[in-house]
Protein backbone atom coordinates (compact mmCIF):
# COMPACT_ATOMS: atom_id res chain seq x y z
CA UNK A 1 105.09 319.60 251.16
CA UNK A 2 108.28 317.33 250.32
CA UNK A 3 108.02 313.54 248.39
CA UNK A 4 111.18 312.04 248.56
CA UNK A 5 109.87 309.64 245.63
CA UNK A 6 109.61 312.40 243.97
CA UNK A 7 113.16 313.67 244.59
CA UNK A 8 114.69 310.93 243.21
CA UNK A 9 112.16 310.61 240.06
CA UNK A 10 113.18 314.14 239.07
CA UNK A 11 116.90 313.40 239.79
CA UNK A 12 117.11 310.37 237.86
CA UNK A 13 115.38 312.36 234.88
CA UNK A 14 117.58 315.16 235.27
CA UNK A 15 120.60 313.58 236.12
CA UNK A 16 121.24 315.88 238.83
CA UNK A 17 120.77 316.18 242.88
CA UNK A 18 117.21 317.49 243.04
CA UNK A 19 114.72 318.53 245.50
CA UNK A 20 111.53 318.98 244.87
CA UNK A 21 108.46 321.16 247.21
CA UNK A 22 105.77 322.90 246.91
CA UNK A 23 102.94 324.76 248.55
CA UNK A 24 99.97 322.82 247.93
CA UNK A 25 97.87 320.71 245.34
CA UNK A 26 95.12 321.41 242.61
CA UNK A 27 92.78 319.18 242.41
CA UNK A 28 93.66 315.20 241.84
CA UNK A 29 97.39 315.61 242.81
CA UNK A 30 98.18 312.79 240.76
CA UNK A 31 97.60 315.21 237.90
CA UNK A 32 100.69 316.53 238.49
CA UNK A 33 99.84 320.59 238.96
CA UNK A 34 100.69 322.05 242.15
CA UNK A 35 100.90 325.71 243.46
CA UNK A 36 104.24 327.31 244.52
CA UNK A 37 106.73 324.53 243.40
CA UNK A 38 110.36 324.38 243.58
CA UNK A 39 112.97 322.77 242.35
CA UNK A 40 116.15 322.99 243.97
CA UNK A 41 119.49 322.70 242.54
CA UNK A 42 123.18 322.10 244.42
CA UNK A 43 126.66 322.77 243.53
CA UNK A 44 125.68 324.30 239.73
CA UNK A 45 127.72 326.90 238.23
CA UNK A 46 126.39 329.86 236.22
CA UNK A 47 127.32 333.57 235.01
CA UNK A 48 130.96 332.46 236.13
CA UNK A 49 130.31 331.79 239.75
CA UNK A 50 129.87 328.77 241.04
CA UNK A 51 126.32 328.64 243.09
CA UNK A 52 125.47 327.21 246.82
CA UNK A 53 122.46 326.71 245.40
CA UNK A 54 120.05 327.63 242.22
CA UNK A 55 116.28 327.43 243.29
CA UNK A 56 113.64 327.56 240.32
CA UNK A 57 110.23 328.44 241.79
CA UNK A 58 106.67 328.65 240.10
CA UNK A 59 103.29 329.84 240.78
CA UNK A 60 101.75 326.98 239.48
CA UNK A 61 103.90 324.03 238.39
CA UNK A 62 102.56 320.97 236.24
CA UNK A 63 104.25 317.54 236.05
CA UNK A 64 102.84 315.20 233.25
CA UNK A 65 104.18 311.87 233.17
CA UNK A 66 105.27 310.12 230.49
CA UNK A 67 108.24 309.54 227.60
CA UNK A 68 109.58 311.58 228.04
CA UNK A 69 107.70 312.96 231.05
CA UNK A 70 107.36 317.43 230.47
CA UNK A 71 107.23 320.02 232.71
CA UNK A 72 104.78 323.09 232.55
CA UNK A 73 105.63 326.10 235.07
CA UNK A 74 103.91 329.45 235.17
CA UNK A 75 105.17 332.52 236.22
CA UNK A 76 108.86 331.04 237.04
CA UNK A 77 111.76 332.80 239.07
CA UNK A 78 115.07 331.25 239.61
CA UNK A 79 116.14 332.25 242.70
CA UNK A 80 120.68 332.14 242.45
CA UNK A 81 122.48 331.85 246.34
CA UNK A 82 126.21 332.72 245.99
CA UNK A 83 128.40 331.61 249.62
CA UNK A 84 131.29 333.33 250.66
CA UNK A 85 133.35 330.09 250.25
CA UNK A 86 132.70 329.90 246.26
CA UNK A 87 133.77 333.69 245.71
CA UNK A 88 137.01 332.47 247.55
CA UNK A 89 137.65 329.85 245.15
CA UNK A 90 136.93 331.70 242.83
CA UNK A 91 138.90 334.76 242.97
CA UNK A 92 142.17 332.49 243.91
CA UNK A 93 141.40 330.11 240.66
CA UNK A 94 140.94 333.86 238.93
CA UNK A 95 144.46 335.13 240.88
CA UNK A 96 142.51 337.96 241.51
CA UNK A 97 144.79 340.81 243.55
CA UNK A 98 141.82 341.80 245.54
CA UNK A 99 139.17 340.07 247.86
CA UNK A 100 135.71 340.34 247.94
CA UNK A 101 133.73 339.88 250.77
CA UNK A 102 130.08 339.50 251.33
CA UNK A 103 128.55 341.19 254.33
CA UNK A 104 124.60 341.86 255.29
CA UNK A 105 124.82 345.80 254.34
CA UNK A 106 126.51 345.06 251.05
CA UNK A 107 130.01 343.75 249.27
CA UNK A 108 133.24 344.90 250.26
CA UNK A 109 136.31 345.14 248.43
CA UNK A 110 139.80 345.07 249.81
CA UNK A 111 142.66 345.48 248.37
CA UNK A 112 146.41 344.88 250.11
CA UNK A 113 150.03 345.29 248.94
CA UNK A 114 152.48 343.53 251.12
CA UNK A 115 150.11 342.86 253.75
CA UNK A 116 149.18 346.73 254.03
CA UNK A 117 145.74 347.73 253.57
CA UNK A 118 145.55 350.50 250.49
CA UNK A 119 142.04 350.10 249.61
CA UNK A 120 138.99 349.37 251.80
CA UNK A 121 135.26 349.96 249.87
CA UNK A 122 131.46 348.46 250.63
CA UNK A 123 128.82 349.22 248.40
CA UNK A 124 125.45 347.21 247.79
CA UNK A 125 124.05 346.15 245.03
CA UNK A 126 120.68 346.60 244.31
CA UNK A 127 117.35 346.30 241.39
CA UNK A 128 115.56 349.61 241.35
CA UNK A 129 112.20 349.97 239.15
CA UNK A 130 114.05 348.41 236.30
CA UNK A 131 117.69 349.86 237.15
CA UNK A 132 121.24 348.41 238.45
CA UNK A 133 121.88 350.06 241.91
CA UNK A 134 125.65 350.85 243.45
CA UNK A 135 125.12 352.34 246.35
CA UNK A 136 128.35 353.46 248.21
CA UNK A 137 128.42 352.88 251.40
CA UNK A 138 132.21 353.85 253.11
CA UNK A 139 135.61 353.91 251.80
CA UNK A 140 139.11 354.36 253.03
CA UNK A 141 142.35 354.86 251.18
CA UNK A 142 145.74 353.61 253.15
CA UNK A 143 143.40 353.83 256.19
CA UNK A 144 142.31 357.10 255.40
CA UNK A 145 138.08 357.44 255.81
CA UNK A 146 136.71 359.19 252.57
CA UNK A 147 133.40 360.42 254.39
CA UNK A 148 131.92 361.49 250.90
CA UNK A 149 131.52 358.18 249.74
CA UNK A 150 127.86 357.16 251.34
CA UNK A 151 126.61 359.95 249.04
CA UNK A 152 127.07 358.50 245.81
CA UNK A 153 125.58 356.41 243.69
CA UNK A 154 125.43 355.09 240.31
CA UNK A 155 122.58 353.64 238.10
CA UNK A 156 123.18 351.43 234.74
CA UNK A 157 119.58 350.09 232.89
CA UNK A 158 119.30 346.53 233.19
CA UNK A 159 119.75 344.80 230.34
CA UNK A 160 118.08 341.80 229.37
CA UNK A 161 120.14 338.81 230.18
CA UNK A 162 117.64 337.26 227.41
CA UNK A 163 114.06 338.23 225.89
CA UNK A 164 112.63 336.07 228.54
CA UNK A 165 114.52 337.14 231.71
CA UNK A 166 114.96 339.83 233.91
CA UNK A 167 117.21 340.55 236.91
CA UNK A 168 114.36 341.19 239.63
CA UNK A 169 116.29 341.67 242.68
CA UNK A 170 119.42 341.29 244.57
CA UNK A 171 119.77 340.33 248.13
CA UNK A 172 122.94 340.59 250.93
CA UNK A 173 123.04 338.55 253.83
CA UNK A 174 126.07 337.39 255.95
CA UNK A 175 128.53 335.64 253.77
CA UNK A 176 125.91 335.14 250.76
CA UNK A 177 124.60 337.00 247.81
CA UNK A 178 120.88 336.10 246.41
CA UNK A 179 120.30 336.96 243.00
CA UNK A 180 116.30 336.65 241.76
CA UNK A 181 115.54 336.50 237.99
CA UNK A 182 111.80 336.60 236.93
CA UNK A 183 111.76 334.29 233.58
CA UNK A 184 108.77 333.80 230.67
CA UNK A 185 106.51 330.43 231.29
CA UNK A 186 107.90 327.81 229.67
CA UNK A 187 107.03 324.19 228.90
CA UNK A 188 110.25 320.98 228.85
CA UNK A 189 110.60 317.72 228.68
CA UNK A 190 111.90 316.33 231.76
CA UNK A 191 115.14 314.81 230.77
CA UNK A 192 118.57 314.94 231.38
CA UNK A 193 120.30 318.13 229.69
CA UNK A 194 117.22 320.05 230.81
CA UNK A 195 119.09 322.35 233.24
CA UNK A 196 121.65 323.32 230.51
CA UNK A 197 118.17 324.04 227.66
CA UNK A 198 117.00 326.23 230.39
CA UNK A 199 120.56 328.08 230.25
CA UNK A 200 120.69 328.80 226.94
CA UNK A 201 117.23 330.07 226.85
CA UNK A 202 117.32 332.50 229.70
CA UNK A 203 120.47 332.71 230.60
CA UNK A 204 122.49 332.57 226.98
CA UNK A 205 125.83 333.50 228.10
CA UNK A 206 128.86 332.08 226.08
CA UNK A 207 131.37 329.87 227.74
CA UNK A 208 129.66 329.97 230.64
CA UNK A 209 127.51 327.04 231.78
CA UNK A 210 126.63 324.78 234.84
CA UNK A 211 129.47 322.41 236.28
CA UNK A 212 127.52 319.25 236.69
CA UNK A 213 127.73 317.79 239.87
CA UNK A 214 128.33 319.36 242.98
């Protein structure tokens, strides 16, 4: 279910594009606690890459209105898409010598001097019972196939981005990376500066932080 009312009450609070949805209500909906909320997000940018889109979902999700009005979600995940298009810009704002490019099996890297391919590599990235998954999938050096390289891998343990977040899972699709982070229930006021509190508590990376409008 969708209230564009809504949208635009949680915008103005936030002082952000929102979009607001959920599954279904408890009770007297105008309580304000619904099951399977989400709040959606455009143009943000966070861990240095500007996002498509940043999607905070909850099991259960409680609006109380008021001044300021607060938010109560349970069980949260924020949900991160990443579109071809914004690792473009990024890597040319970066002057990166490489490209990356996101395909459905996994990330490839390319690398070209004078227009001549020297390096070719995919690999995807995946969450495995608590570790960081590279899996190799092909390479090629100056054209040259290394068949070897679809039997390695490498695992790092995940650190904690923060106490109260974990990297769940990663996901590859056609010109997009998903990344899912599982975060502690947490209560806010719903005001503006609330997307950039929620940073620095799960996500308390410095010098990095969300680029206000998209």
């Amino acid at each position: 279910m969708h209230s564009d009312a809504i949208d635009a009450l949680i915008s103005n609070y936030l002082a952000f594009p929102a979009r607001v949805s959920w599954k279904s209500a408890l009770g007297d909906s105008m309580r304000g606690t619904f099951v399977g909320g989400r709040l959606e997000l455009a143009g943000v940018a966070v861990l240095a890459l500007p996002c498509q889109r940043l999607v905070l979902e909850s099991e259960r999700f409680q609006f109380t209105p008021g001044l300021p009005a607060r938010i109560c979600a349970t069980r949260p995940r924020v949900e991160m898409t990443i579109e071809q298009a914004q690792i473009d810009r990024w890597l040319v704002r970066a002057k990166a010598p490489f490209r990356l490019l996101l395909g459905e099996q996994g990330v490839e890297f390319a690398l070209d001097v004078a227009g001549f391919p020297v390096t070719r590599a995919e690999a995807e990235l995946c969450v495995d019972r608590g570790w960081f998954l590279l899996r190799s999938r092909r390479a090629s050096i100056f054209g040259l196939d290394n068949r070897l390289a679809a039997l390695f891998r490498t695992f790092f343990p995940l650190p904690r981005l923060a106490p109260e977040t974990r990297l769940s899972a990663i996901r590859h699709a056609a010109g997009a990376l998903v990344l899912e982070f599982e975060l502690a229930d947490f209560e806010e006021e719903l005001r503006p500066g609330l997307v950039q509190r929620l940073q620095r508590r799960f996500l308390p990376l410095p010098r990095l932080g969300f680029s206000g409008r998209a």
